[in-house]
PDB file of N, CA and C in Angstrom:
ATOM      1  N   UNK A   1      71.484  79.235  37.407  1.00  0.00           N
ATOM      2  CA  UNK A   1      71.069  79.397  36.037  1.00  0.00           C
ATOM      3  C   UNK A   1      72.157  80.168  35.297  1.00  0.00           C
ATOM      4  N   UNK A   2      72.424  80.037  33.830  1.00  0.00           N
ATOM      5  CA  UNK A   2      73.631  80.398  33.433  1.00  0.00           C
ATOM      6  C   UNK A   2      72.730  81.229  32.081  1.00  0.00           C
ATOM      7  N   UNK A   3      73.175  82.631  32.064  1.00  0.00           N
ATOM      8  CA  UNK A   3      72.795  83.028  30.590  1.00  0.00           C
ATOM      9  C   UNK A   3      73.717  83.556  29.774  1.00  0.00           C
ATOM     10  N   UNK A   4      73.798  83.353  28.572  1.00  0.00           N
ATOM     11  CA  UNK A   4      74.597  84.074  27.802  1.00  0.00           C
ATOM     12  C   UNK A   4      74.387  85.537  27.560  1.00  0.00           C
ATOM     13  N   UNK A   5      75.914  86.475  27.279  1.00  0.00           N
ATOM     14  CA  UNK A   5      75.652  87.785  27.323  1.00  0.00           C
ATOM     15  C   UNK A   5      76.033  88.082  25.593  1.00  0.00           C
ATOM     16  N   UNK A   6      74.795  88.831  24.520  1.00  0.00           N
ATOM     17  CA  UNK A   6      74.400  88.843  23.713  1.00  0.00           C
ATOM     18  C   UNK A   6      75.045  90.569  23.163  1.00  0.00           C
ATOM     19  N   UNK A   7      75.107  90.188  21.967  1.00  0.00           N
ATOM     20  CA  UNK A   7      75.671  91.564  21.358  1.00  0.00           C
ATOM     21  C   UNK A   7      74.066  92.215  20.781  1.00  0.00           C
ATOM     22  N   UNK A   8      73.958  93.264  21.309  1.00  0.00           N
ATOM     23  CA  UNK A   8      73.030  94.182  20.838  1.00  0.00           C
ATOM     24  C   UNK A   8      73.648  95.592  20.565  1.00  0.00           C
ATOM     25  N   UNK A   9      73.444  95.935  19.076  1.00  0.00           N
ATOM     26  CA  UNK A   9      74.089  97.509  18.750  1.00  0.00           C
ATOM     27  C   UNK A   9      75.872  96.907  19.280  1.00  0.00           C
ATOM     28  N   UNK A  10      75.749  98.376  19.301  1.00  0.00           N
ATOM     29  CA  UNK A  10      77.169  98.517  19.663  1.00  0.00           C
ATOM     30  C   UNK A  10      77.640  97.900  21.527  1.00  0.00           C
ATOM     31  N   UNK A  11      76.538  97.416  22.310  1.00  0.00           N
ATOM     32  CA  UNK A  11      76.709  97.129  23.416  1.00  0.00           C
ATOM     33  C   UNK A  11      76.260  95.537  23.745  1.00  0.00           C
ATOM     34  N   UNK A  12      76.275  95.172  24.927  1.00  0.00           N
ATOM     35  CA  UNK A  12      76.035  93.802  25.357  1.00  0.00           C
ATOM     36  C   UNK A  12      74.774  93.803  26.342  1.00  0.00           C
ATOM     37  N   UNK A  13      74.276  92.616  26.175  1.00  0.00           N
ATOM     38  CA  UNK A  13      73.465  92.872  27.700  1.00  0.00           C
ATOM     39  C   UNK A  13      72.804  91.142  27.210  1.00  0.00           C
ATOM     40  N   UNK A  14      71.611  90.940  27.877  1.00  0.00           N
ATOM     41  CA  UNK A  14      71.208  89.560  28.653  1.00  0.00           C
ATOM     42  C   UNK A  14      69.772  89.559  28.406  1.00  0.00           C
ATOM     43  N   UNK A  15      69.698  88.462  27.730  1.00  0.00           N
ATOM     44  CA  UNK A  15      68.646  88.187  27.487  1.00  0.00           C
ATOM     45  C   UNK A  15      67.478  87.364  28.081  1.00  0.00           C
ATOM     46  N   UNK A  16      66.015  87.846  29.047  1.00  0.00           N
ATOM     47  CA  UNK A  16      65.393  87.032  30.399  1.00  0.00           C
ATOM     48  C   UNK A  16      64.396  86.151  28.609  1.00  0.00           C
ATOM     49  N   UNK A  17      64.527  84.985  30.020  1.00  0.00           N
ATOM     50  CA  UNK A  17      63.326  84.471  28.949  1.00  0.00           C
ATOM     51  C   UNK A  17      61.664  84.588  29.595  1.00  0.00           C
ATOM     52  N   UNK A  18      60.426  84.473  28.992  1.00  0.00           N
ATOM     53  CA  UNK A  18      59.603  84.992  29.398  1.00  0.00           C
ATOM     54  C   UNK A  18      59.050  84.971  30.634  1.00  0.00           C
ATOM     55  N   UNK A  19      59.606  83.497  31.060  1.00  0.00           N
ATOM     56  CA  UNK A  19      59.037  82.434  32.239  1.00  0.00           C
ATOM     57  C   UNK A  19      59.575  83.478  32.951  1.00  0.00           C
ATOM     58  N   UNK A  20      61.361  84.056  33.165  1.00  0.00           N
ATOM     59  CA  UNK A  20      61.507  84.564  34.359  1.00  0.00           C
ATOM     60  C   UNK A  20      60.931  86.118  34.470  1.00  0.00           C
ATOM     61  N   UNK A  21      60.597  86.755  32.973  1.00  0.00           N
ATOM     62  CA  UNK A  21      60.266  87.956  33.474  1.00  0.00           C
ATOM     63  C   UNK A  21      58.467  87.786  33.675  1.00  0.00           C
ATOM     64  N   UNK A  22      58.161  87.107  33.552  1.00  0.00           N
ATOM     65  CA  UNK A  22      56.617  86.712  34.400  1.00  0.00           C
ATOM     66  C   UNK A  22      56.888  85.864  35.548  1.00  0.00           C
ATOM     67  N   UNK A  23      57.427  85.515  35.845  1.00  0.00           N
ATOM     68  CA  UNK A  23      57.495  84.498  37.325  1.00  0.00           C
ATOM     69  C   UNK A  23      58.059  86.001  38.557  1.00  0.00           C
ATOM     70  N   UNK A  24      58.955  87.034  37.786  1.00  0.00           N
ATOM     71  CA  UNK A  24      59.306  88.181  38.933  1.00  0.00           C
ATOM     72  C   UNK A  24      59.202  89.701  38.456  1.00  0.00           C
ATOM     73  N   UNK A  25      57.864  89.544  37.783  1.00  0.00           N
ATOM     74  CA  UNK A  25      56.929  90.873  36.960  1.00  0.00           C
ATOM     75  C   UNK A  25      57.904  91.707  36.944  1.00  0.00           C
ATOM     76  N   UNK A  26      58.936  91.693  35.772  1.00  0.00           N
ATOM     77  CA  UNK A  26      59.331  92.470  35.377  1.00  0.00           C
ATOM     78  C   UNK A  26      58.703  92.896  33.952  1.00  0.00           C
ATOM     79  N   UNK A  27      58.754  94.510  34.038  1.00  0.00           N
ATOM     80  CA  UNK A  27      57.772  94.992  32.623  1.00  0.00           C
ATOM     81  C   UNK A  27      59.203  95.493  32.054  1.00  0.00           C
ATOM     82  N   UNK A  28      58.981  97.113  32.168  1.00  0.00           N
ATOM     83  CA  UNK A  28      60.033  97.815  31.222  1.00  0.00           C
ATOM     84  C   UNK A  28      61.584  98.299  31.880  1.00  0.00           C
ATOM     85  N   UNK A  29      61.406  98.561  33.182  1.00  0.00           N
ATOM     86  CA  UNK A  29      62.311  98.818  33.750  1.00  0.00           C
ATOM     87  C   UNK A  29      63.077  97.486  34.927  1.00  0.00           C
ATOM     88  N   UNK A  30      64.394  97.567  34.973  1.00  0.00           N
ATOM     89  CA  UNK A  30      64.554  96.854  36.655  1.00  0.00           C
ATOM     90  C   UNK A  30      65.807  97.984  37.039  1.00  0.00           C
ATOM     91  N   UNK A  31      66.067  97.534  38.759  1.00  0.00           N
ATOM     92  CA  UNK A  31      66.942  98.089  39.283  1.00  0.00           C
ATOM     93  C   UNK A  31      68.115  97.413  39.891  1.00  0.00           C
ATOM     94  N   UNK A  32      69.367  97.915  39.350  1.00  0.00           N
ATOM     95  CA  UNK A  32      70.355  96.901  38.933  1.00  0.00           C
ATOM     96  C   UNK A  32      70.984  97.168  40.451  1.00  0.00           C
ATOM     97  N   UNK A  33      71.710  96.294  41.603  1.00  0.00           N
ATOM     98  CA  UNK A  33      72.098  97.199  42.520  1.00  0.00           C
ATOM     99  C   UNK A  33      73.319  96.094  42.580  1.00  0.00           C
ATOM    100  N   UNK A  34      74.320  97.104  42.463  1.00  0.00           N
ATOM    101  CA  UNK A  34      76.128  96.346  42.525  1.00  0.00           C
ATOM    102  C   UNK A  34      76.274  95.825  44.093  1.00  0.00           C
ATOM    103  N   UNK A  35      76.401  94.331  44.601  1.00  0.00           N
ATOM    104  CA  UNK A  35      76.954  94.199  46.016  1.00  0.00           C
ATOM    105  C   UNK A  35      77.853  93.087  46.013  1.00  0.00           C
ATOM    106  N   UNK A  36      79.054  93.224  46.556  1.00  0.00           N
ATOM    107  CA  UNK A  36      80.381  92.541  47.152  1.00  0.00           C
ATOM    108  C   UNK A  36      80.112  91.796  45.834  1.00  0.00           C
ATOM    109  N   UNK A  37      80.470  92.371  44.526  1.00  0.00           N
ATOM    110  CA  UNK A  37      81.028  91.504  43.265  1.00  0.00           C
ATOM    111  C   UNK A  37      79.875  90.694  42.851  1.00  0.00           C
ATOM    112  N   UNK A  38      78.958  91.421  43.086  1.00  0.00           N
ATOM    113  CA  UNK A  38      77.596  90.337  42.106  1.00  0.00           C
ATOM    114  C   UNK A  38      76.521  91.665  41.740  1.00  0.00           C
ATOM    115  N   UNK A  39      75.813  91.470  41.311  1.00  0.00           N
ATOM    116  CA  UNK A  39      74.701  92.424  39.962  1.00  0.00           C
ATOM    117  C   UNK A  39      73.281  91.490  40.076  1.00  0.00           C
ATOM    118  N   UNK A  40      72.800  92.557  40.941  1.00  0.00           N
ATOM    119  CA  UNK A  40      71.144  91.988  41.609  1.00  0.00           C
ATOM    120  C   UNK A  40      70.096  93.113  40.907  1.00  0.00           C
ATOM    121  N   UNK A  41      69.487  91.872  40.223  1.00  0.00           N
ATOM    122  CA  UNK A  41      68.465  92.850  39.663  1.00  0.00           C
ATOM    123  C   UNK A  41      67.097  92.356  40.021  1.00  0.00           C
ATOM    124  N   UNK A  42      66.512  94.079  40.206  1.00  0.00           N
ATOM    125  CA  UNK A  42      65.187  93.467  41.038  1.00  0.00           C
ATOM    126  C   UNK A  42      64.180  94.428  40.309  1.00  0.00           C
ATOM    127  N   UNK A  43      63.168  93.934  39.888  1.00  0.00           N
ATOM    128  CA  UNK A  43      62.002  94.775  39.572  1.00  0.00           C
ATOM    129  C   UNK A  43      61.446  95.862  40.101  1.00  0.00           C
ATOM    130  N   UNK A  44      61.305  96.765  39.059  1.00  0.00           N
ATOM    131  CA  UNK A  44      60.209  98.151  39.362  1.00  0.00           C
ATOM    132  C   UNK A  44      58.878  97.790  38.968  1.00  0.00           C
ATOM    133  N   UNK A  45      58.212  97.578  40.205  1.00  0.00           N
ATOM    134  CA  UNK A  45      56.809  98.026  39.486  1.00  0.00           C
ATOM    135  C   UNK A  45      56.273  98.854  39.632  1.00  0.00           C
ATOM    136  N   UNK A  46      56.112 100.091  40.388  1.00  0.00           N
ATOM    137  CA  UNK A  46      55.524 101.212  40.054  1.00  0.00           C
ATOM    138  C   UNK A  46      56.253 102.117  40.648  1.00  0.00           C
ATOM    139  N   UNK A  47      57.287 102.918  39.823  1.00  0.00           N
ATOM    140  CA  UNK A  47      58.036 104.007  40.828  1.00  0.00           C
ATOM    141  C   UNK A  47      57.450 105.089  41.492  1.00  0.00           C
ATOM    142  N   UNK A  48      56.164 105.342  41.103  1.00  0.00           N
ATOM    143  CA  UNK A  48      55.692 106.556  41.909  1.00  0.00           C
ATOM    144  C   UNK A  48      54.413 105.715  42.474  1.00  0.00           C
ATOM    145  N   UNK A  49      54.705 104.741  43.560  1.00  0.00           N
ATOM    146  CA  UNK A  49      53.386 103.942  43.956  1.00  0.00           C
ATOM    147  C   UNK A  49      52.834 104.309  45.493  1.00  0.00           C
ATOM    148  N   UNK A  50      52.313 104.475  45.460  1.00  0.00           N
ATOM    149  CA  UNK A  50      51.353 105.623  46.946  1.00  0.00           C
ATOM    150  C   UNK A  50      52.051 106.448  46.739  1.00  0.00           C
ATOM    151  N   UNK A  51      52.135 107.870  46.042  1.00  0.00           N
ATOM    152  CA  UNK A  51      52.068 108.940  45.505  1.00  0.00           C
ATOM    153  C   UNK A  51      51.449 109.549  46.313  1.00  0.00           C
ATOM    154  N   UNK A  52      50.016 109.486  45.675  1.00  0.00           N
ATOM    155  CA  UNK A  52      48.866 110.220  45.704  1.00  0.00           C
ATOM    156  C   UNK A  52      48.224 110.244  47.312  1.00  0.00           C
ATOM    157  N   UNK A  53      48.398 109.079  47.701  1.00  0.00           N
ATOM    158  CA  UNK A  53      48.230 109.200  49.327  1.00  0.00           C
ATOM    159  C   UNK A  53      48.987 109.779  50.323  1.00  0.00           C
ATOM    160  N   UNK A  54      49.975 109.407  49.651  1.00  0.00           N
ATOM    161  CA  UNK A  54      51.622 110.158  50.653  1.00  0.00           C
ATOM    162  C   UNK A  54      50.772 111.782  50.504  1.00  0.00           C
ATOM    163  N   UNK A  55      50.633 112.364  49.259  1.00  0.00           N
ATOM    164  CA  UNK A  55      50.273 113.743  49.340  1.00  0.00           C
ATOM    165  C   UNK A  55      48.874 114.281  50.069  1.00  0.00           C
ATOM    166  N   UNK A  56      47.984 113.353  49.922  1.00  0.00           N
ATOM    167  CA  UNK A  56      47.334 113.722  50.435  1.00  0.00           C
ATOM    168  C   UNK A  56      47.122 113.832  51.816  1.00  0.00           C
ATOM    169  N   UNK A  57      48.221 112.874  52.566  1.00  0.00           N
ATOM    170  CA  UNK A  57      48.472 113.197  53.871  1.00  0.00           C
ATOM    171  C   UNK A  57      48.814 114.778  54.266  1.00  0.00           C
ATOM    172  N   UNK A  58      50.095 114.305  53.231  1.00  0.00           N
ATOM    173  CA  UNK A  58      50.952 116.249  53.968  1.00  0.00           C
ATOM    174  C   UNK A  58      49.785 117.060  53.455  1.00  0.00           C
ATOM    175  N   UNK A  59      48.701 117.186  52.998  1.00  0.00           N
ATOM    176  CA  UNK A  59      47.780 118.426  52.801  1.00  0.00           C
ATOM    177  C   UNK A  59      47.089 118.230  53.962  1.00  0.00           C
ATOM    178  N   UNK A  60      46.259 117.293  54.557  1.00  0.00           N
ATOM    179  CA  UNK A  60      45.858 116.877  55.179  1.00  0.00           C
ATOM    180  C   UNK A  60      46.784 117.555  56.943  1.00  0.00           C
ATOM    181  N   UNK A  61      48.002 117.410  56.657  1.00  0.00           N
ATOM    182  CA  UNK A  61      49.013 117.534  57.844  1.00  0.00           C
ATOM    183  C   UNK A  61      49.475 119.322  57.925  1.00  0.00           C
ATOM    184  N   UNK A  62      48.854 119.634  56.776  1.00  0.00           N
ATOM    185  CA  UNK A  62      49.463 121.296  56.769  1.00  0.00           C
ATOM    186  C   UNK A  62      51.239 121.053  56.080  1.00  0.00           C
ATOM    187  N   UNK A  63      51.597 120.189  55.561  1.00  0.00           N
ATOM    188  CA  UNK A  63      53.009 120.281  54.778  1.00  0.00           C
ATOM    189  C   UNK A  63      53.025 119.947  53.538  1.00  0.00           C
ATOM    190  N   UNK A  64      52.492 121.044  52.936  1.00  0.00           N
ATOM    191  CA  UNK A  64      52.609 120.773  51.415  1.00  0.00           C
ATOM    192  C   UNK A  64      52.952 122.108  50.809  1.00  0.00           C
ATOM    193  N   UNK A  65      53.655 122.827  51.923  1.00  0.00           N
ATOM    194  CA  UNK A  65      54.252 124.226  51.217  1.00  0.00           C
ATOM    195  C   UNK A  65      55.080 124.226  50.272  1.00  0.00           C
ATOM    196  N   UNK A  66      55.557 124.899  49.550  1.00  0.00           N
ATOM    197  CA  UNK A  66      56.965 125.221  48.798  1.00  0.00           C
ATOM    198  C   UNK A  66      57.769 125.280  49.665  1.00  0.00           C
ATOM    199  N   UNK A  67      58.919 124.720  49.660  1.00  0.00           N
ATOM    200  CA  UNK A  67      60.389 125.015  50.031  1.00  0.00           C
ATOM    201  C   UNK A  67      61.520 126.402  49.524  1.00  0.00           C
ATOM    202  N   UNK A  68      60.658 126.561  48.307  1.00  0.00           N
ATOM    203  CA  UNK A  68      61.589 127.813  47.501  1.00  0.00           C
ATOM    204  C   UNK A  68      60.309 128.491  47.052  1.00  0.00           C
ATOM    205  N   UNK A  69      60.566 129.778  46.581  1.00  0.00           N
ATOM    206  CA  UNK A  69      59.500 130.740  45.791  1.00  0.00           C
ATOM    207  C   UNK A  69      59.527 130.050  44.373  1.00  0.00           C
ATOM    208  N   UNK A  70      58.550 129.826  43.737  1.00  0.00           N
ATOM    209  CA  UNK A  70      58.035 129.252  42.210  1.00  0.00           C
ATOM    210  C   UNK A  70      58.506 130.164  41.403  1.00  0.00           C
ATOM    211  N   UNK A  71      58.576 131.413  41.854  1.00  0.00           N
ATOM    212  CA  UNK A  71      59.157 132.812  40.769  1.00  0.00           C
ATOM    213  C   UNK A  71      60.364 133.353  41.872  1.00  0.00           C
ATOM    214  N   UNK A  72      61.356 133.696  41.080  1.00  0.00           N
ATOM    215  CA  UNK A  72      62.312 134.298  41.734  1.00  0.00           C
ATOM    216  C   UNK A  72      61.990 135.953  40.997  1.00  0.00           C
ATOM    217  N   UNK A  73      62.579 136.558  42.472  1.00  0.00           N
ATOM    218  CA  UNK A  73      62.276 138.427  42.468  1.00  0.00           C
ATOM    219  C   UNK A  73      63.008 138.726  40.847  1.00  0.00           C
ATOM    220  N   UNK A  74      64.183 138.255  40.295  1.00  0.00           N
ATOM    221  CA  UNK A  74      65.064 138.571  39.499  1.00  0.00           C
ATOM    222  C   UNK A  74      64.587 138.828  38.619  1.00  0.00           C
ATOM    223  N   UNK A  75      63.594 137.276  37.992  1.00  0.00           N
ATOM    224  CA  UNK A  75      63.059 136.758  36.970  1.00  0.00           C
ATOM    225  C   UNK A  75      62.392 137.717  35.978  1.00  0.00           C
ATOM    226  N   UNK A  76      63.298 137.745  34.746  1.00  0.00           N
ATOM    227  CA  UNK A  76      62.139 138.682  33.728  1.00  0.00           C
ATOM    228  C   UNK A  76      61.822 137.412  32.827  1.00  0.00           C
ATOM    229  N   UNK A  77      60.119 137.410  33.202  1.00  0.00           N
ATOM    230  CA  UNK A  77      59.542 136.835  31.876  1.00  0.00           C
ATOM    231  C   UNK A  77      59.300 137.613  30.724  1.00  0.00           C
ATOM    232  N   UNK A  78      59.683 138.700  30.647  1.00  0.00           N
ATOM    233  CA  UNK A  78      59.914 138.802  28.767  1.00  0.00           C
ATOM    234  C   UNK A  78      61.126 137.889  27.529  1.00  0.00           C
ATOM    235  N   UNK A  79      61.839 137.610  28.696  1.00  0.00           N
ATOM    236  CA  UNK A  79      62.591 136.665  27.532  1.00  0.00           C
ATOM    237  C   UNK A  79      61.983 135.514  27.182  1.00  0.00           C
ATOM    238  N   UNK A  80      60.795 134.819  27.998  1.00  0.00           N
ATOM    239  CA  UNK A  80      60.381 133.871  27.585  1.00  0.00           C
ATOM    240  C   UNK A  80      58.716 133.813  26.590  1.00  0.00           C
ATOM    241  N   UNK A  81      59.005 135.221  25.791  1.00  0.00           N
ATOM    242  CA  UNK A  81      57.486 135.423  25.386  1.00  0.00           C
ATOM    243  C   UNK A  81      58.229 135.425  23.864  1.00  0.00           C
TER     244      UNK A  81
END
């Protein structure tokens, strides 16, 4: 399939027609990934998708600590009042 590359603003880019962004559910985003001289683009559909389960495992598992303190000893919150 051959598409033309379109002047938008000051930049270029490519215009899907509807068929292909409903035939490979693309909504608002895709992810462009550069390999051996070609530009593969593949749909996001939900970047944060099993989230909520992933977490509820590590609570579930005892690993859902902090890695760092939320407040550092240093920290004066009067500058931020």
């Amino acid at each position: 399939m051959e598409a033309s590359v379109i002047k938008i603003g000051n930049s270029k880019g490519l215009r899907l027609s509807k068929t292909i962004l409903e035939k490979y559910k693309i909504k608002d985003k895709v992810e462009l990934i550069l390999e051996k001289g070609r530009i593969i683009l593949k749909p996001i559909e939900q970047p944060r998708k099993n989230w909520e389960s992933a977490f509820k495992e590590m609570r579930m598992n005892n690993d859902d600590n902090l890695l760092m303190k939320d407040v550092f000893e240093d920290e004066n919150f009067e500058e931020w009042s």
